[in-house]
N, C-alpha and C. Protein backbone atom coordinates (compact mmCIF):
# COMPACT_ATOMS: atom_id res chain seq x y z
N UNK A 1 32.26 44.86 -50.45
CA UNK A 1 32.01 43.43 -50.47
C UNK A 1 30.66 43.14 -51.10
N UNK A 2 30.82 42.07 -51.51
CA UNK A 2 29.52 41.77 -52.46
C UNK A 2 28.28 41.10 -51.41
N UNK A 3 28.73 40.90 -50.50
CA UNK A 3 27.29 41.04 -49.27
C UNK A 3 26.66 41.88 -48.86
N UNK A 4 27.73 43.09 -48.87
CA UNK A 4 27.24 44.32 -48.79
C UNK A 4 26.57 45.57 -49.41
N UNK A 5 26.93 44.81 -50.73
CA UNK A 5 26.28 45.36 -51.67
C UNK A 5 24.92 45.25 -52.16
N UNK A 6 24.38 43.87 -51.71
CA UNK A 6 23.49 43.32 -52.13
C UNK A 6 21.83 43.90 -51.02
N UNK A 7 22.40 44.89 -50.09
CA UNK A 7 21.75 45.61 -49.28
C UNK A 7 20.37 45.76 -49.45
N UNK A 8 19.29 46.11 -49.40
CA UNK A 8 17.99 47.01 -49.68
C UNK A 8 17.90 47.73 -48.72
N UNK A 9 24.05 37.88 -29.08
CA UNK A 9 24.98 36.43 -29.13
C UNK A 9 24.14 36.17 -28.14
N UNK A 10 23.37 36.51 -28.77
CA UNK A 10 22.86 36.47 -27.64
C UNK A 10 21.34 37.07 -27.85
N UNK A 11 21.03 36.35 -28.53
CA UNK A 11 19.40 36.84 -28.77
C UNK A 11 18.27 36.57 -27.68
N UNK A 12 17.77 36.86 -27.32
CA UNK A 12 16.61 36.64 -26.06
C UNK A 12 15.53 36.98 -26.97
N UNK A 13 14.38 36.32 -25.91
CA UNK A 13 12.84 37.03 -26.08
C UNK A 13 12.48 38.45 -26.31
N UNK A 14 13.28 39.13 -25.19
CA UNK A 14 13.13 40.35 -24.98
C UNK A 14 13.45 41.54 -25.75
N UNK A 15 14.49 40.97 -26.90
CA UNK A 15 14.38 41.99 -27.94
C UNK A 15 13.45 42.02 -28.65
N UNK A 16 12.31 41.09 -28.78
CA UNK A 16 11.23 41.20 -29.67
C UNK A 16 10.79 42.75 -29.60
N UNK A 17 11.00 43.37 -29.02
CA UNK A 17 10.39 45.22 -28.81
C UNK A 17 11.25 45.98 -29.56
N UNK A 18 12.21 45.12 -29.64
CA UNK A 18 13.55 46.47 -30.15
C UNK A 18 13.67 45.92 -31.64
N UNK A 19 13.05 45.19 -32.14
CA UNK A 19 13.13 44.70 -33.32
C UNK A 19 12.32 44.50 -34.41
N UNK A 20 12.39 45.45 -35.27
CA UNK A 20 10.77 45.62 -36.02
C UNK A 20 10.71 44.87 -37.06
N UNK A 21 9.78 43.96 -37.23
CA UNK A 21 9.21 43.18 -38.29
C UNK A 21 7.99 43.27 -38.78
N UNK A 22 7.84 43.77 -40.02
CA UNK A 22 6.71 43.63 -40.91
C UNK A 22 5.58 42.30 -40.74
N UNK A 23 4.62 42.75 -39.99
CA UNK A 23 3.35 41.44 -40.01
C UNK A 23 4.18 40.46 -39.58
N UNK A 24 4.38 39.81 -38.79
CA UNK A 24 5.55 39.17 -37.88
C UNK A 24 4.57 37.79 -37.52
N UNK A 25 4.25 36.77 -38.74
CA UNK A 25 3.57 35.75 -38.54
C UNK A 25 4.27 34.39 -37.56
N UNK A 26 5.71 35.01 -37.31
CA UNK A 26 6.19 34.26 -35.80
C UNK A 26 6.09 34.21 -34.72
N UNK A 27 5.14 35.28 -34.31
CA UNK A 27 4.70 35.58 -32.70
C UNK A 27 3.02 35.24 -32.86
N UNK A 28 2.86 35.35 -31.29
CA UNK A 28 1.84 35.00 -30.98
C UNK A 28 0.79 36.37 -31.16
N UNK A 29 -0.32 36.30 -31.45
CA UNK A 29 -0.88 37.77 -31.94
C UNK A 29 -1.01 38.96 -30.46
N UNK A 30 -0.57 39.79 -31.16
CA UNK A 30 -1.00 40.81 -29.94
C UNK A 30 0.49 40.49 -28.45
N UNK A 31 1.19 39.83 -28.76
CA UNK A 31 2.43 39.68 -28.25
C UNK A 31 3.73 39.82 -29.00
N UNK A 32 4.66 39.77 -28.08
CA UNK A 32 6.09 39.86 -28.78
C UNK A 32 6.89 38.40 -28.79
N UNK A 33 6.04 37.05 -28.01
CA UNK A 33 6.09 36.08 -27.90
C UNK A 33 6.34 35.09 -28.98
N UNK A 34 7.48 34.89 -29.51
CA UNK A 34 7.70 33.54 -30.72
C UNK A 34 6.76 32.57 -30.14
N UNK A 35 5.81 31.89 -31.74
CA UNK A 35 5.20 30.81 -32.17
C UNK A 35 5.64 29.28 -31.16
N UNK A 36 5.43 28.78 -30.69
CA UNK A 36 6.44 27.22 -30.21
C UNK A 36 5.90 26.70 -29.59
N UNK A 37 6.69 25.34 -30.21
CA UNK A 37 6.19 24.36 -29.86
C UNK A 37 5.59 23.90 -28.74
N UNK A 38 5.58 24.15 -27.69
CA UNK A 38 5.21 24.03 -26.11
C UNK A 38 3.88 24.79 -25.90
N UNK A 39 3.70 25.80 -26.58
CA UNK A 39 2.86 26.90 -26.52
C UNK A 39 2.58 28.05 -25.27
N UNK A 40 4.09 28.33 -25.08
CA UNK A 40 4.66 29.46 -24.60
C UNK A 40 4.18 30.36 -24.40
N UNK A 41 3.70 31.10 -23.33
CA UNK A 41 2.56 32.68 -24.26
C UNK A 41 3.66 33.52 -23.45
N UNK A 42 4.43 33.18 -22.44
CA UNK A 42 4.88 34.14 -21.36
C UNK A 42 6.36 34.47 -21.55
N UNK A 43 6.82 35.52 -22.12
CA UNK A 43 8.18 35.71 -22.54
C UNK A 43 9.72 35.52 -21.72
N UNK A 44 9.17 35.69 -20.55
CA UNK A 44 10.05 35.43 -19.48
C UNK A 44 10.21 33.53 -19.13
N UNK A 45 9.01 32.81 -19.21
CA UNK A 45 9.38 31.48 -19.04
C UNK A 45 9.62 30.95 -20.73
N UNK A 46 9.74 31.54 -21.80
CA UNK A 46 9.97 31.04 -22.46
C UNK A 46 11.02 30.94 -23.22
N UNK A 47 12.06 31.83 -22.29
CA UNK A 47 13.16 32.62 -22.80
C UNK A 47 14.07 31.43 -21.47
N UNK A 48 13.44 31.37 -20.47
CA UNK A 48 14.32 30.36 -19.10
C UNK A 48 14.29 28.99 -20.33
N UNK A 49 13.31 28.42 -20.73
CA UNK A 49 13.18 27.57 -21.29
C UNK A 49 14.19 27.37 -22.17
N UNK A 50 14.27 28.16 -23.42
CA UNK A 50 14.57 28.62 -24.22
C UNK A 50 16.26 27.87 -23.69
N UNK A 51 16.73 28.87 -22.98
CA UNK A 51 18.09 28.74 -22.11
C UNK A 51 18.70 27.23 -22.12
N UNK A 52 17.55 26.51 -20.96
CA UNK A 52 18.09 24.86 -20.82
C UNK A 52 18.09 24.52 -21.98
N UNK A 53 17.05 24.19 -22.89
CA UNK A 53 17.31 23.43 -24.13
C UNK A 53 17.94 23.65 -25.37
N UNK A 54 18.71 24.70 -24.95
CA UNK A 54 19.77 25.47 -25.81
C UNK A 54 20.91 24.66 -25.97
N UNK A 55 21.34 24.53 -24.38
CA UNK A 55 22.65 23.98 -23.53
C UNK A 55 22.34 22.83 -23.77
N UNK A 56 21.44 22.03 -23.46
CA UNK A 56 21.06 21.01 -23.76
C UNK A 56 21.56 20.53 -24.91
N UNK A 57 21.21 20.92 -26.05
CA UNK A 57 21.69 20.51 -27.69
C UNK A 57 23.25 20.98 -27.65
N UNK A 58 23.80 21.78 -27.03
CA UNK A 58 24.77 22.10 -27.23
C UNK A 58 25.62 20.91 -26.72
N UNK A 59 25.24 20.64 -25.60
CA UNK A 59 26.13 19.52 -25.08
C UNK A 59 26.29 18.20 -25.80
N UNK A 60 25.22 18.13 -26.51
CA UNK A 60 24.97 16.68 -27.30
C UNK A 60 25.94 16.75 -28.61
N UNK A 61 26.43 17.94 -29.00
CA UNK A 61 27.42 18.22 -29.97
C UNK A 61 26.47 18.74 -31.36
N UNK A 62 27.38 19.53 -31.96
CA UNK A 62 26.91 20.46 -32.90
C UNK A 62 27.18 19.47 -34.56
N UNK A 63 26.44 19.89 -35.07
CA UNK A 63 26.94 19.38 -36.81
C UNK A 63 27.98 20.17 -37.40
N UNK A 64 29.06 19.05 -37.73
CA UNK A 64 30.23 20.20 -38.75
C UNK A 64 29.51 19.92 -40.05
N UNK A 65 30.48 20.99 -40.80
CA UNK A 65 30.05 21.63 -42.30
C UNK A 65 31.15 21.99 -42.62
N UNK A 66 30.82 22.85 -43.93
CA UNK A 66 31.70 23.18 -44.42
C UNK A 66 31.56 24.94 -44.51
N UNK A 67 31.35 25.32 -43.76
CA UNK A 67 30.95 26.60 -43.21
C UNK A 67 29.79 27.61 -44.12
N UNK A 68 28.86 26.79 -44.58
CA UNK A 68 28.09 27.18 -45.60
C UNK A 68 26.83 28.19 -45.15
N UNK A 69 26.00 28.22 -46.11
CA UNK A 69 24.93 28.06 -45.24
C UNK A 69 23.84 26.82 -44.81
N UNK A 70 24.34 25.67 -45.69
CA UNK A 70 23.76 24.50 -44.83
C UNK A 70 24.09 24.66 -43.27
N UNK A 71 25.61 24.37 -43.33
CA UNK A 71 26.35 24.52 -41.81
C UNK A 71 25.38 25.25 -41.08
N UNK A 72 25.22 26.67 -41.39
CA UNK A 72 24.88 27.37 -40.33
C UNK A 72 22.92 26.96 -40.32
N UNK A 73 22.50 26.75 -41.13
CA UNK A 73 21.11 26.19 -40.85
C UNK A 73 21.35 24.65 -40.11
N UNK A 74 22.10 23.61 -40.14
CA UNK A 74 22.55 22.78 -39.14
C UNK A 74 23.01 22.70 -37.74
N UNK A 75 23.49 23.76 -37.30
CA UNK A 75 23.61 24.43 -36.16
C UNK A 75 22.06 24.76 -35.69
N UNK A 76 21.68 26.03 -36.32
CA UNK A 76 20.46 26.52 -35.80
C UNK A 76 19.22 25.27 -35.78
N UNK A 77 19.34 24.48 -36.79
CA UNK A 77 18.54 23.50 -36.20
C UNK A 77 18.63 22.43 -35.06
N UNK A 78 19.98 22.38 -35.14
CA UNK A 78 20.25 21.09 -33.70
C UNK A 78 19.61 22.14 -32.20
N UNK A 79 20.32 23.41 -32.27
CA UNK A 79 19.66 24.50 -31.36
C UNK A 79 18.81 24.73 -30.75
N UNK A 80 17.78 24.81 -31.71
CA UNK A 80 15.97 24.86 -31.55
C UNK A 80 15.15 24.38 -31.98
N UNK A 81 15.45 22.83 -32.27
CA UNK A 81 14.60 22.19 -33.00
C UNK A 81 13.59 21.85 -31.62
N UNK A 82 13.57 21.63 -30.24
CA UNK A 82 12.84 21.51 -29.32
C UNK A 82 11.75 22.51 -29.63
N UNK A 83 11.83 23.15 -29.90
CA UNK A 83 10.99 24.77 -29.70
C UNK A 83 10.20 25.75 -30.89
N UNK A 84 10.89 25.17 -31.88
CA UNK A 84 10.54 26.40 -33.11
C UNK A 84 10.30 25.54 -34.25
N UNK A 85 9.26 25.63 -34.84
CA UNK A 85 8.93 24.11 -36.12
C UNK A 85 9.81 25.06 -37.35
N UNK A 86 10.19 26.32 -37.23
CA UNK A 86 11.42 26.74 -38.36
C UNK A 86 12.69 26.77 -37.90
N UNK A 87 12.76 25.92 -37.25
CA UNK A 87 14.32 25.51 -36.59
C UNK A 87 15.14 25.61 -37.80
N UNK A 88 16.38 25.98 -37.99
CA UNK A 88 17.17 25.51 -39.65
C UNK A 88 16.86 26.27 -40.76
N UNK A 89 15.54 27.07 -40.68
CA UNK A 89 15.32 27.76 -42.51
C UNK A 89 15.02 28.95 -41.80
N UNK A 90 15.55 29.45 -43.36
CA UNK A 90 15.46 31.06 -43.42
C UNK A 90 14.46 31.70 -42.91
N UNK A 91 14.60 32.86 -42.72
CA UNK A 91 13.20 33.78 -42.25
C UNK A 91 12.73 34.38 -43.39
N UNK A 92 11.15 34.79 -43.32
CA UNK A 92 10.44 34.57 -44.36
C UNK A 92 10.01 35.94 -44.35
N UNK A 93 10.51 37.11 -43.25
CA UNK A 93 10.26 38.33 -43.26
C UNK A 93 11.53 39.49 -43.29
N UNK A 94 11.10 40.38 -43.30
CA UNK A 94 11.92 41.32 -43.27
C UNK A 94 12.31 41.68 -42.11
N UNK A 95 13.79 42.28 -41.15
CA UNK A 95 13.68 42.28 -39.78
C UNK A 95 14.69 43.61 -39.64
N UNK A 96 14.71 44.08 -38.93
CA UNK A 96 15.56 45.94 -38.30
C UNK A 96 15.31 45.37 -36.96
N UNK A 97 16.52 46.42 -36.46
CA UNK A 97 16.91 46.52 -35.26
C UNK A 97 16.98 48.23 -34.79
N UNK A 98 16.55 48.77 -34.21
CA UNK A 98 16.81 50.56 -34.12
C UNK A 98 16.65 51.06 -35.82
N UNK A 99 17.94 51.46 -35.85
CA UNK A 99 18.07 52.24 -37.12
C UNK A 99 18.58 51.12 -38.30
N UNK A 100 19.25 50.10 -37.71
CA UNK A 100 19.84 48.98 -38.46
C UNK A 100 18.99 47.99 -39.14
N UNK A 101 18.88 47.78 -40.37
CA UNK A 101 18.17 46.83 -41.50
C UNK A 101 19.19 46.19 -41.54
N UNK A 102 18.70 44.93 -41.42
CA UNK A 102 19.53 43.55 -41.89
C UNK A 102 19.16 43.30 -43.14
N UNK A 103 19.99 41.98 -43.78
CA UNK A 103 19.68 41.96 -45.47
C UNK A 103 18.49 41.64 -45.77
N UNK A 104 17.81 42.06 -46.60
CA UNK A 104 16.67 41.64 -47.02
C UNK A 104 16.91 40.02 -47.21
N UNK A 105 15.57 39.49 -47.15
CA UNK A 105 15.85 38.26 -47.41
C UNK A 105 15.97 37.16 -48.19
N UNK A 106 15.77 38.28 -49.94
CA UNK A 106 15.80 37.73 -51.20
C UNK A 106 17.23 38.07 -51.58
N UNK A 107 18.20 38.31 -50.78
CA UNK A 107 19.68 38.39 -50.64
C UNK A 107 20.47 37.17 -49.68
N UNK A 108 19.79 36.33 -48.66
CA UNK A 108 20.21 36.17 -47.58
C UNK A 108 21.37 34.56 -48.33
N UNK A 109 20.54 34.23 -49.62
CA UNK A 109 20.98 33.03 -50.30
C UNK A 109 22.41 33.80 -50.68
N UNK A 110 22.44 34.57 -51.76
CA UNK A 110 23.70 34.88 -52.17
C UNK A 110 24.60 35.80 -51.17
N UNK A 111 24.03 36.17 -49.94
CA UNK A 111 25.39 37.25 -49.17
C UNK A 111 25.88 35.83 -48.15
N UNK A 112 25.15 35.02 -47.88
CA UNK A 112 25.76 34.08 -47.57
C UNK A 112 27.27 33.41 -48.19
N UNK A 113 26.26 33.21 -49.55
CA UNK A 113 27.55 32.27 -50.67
C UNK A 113 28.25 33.32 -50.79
N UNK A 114 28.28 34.05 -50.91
CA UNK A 114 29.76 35.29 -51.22
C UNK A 114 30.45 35.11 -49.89
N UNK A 115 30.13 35.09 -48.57
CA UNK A 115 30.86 34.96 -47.50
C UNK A 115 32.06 33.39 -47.48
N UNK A 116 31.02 32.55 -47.79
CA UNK A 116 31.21 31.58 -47.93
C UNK A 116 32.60 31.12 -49.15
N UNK A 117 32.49 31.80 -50.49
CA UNK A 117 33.49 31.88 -51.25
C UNK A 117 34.69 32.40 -51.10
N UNK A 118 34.80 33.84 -49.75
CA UNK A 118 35.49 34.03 -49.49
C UNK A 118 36.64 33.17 -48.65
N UNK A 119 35.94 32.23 -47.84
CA UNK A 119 36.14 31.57 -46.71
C UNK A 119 37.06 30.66 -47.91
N UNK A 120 36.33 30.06 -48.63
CA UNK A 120 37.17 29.33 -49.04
C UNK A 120 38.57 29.69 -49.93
N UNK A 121 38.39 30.57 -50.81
CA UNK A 121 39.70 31.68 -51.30
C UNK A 121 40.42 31.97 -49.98
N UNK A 122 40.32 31.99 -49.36
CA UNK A 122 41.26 32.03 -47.97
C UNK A 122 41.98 30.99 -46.99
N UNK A 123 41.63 29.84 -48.10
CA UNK A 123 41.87 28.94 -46.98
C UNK A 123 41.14 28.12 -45.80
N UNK A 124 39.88 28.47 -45.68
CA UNK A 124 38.84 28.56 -44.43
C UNK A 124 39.69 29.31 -42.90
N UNK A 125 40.81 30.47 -43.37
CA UNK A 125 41.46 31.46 -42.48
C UNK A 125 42.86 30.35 -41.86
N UNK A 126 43.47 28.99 -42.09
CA UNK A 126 43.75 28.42 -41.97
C UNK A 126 45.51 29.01 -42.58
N UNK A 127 46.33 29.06 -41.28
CA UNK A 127 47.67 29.47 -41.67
C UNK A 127 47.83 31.10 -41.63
N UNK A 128 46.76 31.36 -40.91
CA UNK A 128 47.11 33.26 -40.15
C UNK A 128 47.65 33.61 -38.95
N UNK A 129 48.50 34.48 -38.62
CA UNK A 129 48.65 34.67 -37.18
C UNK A 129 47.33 35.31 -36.83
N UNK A 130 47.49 35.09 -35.23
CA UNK A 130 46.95 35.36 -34.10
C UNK A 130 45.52 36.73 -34.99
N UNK A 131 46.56 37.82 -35.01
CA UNK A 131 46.05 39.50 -35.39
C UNK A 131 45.51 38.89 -36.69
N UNK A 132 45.78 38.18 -37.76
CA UNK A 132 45.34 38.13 -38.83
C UNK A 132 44.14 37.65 -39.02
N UNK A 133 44.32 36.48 -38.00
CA UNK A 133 43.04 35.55 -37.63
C UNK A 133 41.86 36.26 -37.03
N UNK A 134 42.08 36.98 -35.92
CA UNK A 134 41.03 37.75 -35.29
C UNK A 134 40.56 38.66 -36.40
N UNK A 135 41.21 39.48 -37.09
CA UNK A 135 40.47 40.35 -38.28
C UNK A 135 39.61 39.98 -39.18
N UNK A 136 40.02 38.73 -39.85
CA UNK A 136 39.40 38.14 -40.90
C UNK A 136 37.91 37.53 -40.12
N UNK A 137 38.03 36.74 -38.96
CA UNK A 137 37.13 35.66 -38.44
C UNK A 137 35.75 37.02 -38.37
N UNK A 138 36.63 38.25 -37.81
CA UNK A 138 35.10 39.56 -37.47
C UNK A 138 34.90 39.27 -38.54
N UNK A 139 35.50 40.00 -39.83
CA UNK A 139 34.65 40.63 -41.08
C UNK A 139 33.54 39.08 -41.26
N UNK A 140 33.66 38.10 -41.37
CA UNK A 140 33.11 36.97 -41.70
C UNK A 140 31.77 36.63 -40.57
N UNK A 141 32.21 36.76 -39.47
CA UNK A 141 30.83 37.00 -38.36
C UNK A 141 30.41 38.23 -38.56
N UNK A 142 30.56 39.34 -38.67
CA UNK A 142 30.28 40.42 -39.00
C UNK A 142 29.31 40.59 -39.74
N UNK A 143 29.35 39.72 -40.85
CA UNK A 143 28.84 39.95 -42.39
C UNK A 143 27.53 38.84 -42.26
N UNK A 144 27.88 38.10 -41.48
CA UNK A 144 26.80 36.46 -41.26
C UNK A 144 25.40 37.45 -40.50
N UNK A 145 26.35 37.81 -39.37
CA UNK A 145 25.21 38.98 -38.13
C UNK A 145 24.20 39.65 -39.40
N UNK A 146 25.22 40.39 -40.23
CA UNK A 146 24.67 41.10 -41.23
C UNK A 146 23.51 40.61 -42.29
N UNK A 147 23.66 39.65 -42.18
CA UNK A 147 22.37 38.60 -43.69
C UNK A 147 21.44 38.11 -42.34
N UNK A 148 21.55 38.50 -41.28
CA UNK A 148 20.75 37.86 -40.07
C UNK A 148 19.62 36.95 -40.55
N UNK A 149 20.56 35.23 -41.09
CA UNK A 149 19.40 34.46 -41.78
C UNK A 149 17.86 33.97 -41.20
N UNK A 150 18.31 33.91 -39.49
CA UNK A 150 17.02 33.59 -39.20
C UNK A 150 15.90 34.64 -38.20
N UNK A 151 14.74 33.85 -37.79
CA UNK A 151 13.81 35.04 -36.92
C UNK A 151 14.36 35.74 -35.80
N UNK A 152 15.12 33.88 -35.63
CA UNK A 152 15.01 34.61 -33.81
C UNK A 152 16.44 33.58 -33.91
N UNK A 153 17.41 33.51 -32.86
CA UNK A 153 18.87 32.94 -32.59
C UNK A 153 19.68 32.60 -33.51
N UNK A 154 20.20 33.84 -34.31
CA UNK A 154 21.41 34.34 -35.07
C UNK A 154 22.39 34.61 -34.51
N UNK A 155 22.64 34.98 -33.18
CA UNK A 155 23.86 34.71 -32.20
C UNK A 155 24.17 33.71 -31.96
N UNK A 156 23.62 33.34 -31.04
CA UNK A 156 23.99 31.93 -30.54
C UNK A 156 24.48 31.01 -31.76
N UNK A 157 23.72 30.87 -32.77
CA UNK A 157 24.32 29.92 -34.19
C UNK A 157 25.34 30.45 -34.60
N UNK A 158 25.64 32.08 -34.74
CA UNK A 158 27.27 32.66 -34.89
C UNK A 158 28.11 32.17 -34.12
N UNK A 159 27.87 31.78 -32.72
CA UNK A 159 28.98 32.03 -32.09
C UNK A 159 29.62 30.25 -32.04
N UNK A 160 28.48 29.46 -32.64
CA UNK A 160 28.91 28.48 -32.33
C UNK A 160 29.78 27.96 -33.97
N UNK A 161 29.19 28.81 -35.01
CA UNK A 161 29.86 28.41 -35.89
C UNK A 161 31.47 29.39 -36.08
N UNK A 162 31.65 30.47 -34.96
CA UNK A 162 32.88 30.67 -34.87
C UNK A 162 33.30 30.01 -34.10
N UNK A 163 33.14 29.03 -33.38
CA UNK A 163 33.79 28.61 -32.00
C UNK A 163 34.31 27.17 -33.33
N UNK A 164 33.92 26.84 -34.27
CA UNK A 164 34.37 25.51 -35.05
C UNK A 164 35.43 26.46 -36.15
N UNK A 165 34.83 27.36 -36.34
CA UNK A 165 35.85 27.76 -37.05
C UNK A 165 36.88 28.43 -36.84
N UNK A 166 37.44 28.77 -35.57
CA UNK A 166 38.41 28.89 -35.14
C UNK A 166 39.29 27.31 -34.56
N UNK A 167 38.54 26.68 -34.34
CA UNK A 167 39.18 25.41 -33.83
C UNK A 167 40.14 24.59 -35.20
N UNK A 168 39.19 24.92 -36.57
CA UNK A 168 39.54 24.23 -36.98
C UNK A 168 40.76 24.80 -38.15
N UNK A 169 40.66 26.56 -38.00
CA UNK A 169 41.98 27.68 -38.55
C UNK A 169 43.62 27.20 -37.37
N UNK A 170 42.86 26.41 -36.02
CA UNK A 170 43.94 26.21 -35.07
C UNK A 170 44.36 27.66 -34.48
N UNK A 171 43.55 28.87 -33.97
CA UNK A 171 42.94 29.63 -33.31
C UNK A 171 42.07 29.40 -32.21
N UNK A 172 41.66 28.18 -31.65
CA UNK A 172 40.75 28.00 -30.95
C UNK A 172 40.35 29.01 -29.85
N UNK A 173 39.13 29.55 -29.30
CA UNK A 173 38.55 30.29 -28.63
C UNK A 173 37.74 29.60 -27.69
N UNK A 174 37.37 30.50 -26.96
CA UNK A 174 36.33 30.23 -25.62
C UNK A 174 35.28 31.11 -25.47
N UNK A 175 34.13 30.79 -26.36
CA UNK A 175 33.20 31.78 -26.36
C UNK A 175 32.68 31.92 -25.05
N UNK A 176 32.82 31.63 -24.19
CA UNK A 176 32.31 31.89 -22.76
C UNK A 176 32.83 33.47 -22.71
N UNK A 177 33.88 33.43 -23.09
CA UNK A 177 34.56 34.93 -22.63
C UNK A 177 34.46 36.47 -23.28
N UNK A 178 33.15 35.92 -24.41
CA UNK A 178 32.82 36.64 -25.15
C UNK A 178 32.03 37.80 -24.68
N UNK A 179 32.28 38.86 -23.95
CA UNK A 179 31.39 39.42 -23.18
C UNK A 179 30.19 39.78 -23.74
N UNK A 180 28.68 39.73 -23.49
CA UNK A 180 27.71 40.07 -24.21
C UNK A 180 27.11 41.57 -24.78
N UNK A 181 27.74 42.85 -23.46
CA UNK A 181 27.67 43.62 -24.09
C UNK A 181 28.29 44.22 -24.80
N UNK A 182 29.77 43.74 -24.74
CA UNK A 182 30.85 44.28 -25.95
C UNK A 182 30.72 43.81 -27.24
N UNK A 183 29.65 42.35 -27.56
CA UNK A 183 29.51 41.77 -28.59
C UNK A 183 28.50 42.46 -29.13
N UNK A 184 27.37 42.60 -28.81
CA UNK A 184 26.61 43.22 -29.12
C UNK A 184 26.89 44.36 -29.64
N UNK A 185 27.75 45.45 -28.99
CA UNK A 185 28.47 46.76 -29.55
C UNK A 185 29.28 46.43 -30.62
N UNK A 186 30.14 45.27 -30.69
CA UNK A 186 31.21 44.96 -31.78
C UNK A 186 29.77 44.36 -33.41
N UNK A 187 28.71 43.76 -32.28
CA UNK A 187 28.62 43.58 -33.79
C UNK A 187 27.49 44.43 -34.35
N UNK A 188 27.20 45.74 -33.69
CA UNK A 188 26.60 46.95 -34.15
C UNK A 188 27.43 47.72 -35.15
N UNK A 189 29.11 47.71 -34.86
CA UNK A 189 30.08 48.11 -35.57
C UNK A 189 30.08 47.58 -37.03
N UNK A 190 30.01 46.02 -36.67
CA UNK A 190 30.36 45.61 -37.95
C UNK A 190 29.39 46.03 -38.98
N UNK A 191 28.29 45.79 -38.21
CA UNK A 191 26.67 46.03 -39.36
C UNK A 191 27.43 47.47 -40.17
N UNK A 192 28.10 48.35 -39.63
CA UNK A 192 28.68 49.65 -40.23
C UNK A 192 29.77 48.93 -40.92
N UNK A 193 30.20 48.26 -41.16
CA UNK A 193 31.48 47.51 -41.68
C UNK A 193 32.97 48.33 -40.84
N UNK A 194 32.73 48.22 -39.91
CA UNK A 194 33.93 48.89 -38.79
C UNK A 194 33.82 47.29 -38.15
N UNK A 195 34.96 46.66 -38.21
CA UNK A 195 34.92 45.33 -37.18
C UNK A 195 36.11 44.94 -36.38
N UNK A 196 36.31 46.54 -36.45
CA UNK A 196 37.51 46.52 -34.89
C UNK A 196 37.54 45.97 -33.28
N UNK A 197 36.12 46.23 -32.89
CA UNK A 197 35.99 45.99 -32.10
C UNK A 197 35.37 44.85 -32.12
N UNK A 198 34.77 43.72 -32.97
CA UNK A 198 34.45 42.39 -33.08
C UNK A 198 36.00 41.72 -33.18
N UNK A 199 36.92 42.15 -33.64
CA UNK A 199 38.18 41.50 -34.11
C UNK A 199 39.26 41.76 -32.32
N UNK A 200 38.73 42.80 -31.90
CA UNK A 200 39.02 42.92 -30.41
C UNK A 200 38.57 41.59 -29.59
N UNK A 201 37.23 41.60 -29.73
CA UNK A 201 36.43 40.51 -29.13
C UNK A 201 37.11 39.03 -29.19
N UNK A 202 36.97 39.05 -30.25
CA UNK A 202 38.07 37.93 -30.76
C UNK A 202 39.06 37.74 -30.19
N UNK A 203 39.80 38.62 -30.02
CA UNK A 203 41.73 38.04 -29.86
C UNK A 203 41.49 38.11 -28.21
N UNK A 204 40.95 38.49 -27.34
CA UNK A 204 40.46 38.76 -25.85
C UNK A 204 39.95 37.32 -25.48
N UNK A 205 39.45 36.71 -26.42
CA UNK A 205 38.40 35.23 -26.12
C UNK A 205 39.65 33.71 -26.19
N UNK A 206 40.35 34.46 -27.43
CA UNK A 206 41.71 32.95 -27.78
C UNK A 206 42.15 32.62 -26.39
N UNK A 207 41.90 31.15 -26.71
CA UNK A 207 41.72 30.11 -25.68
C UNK A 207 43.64 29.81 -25.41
């Protein structure tokens, strides 16, 4: 895939340790603490925080799109615009997880639009069964996880832009049922381009 080529759900505070970023001008110095608006220093109340005004925006309703990457910077901004003055735009660093590099981020424009082109050569997944639907929807979250566009809550904005785009393939889901540590494992898989077990995740969640 041409996202993949272009190489070089739940996010918390607390991975800031497990997640290495180069000069990381989003935290607070000498912490693992994101920048924000409130001026947060304590990772544990800022992560409770974090939580309510999550739900909060969520309830007020999300922005549709056209599953782009506007869309998904529209999401992430309704999200955290309380909290993060880069609510909505890209991240401006480089970011790993363990052994896992996400896309660099002079890729994150075009592995997007290639996802995105696909979506649409497909229909936006619109007219698949059940099994067909769950396969395709991983590789496509899979690949999004994979360009991990922003610093910090790239889950949560996945899951909400699969929760529209299954509604609107007429697949609808219940991301509640998304278990967090099987997601997390499914979408360690995918980063390998194995998205069996994200496409598991999937058909387990259909509402």
């Amino acid at each position: 895939m041409a996202a993949r080529q272009m190489r070089g759900i739940h996010s918390r505070q607390g991975k800031a340790a497990g997640r290495r970023v180069n000069r990381d001008p989003y935290v607070y110095a000498g912490t693992g603490v994101l920048r924000n608006k409130l001026g947060i220093t304590d990772a544990a109340e800022l992560d409770a925080i974090e939580r309510q005004l999550v739900v909060q925006r969520t309830r007020e309703g999300l922005p549709d799109g056209d599953f782009d990457l506007a869309h998904l910077c529209a999401i992430h901004r309704q999200l955290f615009q309380d909290l993060y003055e880069w609510a909505g735009q890209l991240r401006t660093v480089e970011i790993s997880k363990g052994a896992q590099q996400f896309q660099f981020r002079r890729y994150i424009v075009t592995g997007i639009a290639d996802i995105h082109r696909r979506l649409v050569d497909g229909n936006y997944l619109k007219g698949l069964d059940t099994t067909e639907f769950c396969q395709e929807a991983a590789r496509i979250i899979g690949d999004i996880n994979y360009a991990h566009p922003f610093r910090e809550g790239n889950g949560r904005t996945q899951l909400q832009y699969l929760d529209q785009l299954a509604k609107q393939a007429e697949h609808p889901i219940d991301i509640a049922q998304l278990q967090p540590r099987d997601w997390i494992e499914a979408s360690r898989g995918a980063h390998n381009s194995d998205y069996e077990a994200m496409s598991t995740a999937i058909f387990r969640a259909l509402a």
